[in-house]
Structure formats: structure tokens, C-alpha cells
C-alpha atoms as a PDB file:
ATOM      1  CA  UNK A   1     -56.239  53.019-150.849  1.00  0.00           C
ATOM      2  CA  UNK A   2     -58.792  50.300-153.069  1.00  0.00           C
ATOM      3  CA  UNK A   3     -57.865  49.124-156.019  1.00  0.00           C
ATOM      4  CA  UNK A   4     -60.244  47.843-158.897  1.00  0.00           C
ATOM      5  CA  UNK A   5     -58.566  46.648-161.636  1.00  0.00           C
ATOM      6  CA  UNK A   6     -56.068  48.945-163.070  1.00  0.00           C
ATOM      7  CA  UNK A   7     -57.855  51.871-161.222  1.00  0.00           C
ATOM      8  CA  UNK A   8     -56.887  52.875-157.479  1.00  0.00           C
ATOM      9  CA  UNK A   9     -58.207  55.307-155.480  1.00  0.00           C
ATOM     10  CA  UNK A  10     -57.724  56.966-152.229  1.00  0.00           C
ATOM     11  CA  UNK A  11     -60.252  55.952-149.689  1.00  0.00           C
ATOM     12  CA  UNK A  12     -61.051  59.433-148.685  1.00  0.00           C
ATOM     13  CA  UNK A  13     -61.877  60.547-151.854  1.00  0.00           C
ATOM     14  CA  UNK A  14     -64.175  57.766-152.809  1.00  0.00           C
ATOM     15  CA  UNK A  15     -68.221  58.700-151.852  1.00  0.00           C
ATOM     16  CA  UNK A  16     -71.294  57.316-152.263  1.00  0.00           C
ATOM     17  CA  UNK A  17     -73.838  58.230-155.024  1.00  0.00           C
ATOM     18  CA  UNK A  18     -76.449  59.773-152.093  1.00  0.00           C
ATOM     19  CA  UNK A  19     -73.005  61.949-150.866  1.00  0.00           C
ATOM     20  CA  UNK A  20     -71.822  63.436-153.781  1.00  0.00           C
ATOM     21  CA  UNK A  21     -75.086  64.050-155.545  1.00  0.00           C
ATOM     22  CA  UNK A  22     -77.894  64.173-152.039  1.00  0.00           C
ATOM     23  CA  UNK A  23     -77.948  67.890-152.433  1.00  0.00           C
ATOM     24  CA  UNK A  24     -78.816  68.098-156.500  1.00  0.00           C
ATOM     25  CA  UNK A  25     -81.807  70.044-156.958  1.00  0.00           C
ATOM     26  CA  UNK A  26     -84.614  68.430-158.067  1.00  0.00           C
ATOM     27  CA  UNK A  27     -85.121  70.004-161.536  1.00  0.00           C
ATOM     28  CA  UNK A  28     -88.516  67.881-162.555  1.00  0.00           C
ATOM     29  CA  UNK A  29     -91.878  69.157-161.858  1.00  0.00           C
ATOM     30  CA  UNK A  30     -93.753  67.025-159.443  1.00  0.00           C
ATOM     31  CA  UNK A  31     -95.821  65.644-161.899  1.00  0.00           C
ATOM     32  CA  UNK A  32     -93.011  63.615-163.286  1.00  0.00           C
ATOM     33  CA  UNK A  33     -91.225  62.485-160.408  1.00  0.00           C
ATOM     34  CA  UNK A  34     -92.416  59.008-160.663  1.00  0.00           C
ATOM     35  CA  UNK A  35     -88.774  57.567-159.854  1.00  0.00           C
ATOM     36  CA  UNK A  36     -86.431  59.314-157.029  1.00  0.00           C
ATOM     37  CA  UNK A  37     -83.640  61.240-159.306  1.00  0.00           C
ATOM     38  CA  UNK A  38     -80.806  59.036-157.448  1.00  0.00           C
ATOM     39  CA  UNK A  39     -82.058  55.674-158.978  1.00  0.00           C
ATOM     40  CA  UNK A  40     -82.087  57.764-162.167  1.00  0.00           C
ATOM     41  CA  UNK A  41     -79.204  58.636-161.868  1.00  0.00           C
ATOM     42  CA  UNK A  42     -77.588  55.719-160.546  1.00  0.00           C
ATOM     43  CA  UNK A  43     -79.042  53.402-163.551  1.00  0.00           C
ATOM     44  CA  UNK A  44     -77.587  55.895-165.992  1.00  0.00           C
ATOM     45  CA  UNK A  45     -74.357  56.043-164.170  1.00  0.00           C
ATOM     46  CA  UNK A  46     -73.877  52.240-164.302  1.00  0.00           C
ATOM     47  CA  UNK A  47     -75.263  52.161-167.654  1.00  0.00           C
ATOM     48  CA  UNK A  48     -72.625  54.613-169.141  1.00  0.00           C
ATOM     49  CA  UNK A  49     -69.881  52.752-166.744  1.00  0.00           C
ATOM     50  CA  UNK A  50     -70.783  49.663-168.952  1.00  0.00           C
ATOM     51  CA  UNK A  51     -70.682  51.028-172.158  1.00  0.00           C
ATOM     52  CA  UNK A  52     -73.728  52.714-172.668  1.00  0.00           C
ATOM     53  CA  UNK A  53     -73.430  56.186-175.087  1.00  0.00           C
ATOM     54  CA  UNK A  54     -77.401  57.193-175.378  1.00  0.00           C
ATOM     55  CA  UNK A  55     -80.679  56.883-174.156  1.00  0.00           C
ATOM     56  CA  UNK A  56     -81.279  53.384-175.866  1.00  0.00           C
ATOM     57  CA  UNK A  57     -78.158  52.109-174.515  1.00  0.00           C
ATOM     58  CA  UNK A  58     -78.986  53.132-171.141  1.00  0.00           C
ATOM     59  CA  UNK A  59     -82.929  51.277-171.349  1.00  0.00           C
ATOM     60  CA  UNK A  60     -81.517  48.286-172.682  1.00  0.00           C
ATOM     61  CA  UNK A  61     -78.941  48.361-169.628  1.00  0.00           C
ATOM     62  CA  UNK A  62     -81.517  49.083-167.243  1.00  0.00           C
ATOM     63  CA  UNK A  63     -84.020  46.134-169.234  1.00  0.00           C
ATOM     64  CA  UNK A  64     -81.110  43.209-168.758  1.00  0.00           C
ATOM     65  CA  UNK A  65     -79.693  44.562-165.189  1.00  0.00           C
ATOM     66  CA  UNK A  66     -83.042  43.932-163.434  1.00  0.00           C
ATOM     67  CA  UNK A  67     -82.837  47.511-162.120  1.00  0.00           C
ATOM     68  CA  UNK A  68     -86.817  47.702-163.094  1.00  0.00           C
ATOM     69  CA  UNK A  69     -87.933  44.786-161.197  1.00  0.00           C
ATOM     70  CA  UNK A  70     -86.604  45.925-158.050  1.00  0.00           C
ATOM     71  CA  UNK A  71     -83.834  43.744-157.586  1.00  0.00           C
ATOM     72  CA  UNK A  72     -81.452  46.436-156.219  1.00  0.00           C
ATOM     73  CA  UNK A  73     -81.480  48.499-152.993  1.00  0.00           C
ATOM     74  CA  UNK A  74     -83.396  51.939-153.106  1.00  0.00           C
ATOM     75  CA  UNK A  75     -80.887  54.544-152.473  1.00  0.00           C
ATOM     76  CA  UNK A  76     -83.769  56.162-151.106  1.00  0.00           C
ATOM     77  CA  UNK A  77     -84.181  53.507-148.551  1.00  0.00           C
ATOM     78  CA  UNK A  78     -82.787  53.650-144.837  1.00  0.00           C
ATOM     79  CA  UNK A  79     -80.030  51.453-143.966  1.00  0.00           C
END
């Protein structure tokens, strides 16, 4: 079991972002894939984790996290 906080979980059940979402069709066209769809979604899923109820919220997450300057792992990248 891990606890965070007030929230535990069993170890089992917990995954990571490429696991539980790796086989999500690609709905975009390729001519606006210009980010992989897991940093999408991983930016909006810690945006809305820290508050964040619409599309501003979420950019002005992403602008003050440093997620668009590259600061964070790819979850496209090996290792």
C-alpha cells in the first residue's frame, strides 16, 4: 500500500500514465500532432489535479509549471 496524504492506495492498482492510457487512439489528424497526446494529457491531468477547471486554467498551469520549456521527462522518451 502508498499513502499520500489522506489518500492510500493499493500498489497493484496504481499505473503509470503510458499504462493506463498507451493504447488511446490517436484521435488528431497528423497535421496537428505537434505534441505526443501523453504530454497532453499528462499537463492537463496535473493541471486539473491542482485545481485547474478549463482550458485557461490548464495554460496558465502549464505557463508557471515549466512543462513548456522542457523541464520534465518526455513520457515518450525511453528509460
Amino acid at each position: 500500500m502508498v499513502t499520500k496524504g489522506n489518500v492510500t492506495v493499493n500498489e497493484p492498482e496504481l499505473k503509470s500514465l503510458l499504462e493506463a492510457f498507451g493504447d488511446l487512439p490517436e484521435p488528431r489528424s497528423e497535421r496537428t500532432q505537434d505534441h505526443p497526446l501523453l504530454s497532453i494529457l499528462r499537463i492537463g491531468l496535473c493541471a486539473v489535479i491542482s485545481g485547474a477547471d478549463n482550458w485557461v486554467d490548464i495554460a496558465s498551469w502549464r505557463e508557471g509549471s515549466g512543462e513548456h520549456q522542457g523541464h520534465t521527462k518526455s513520457l515518450t522518451a525511453a528509460g
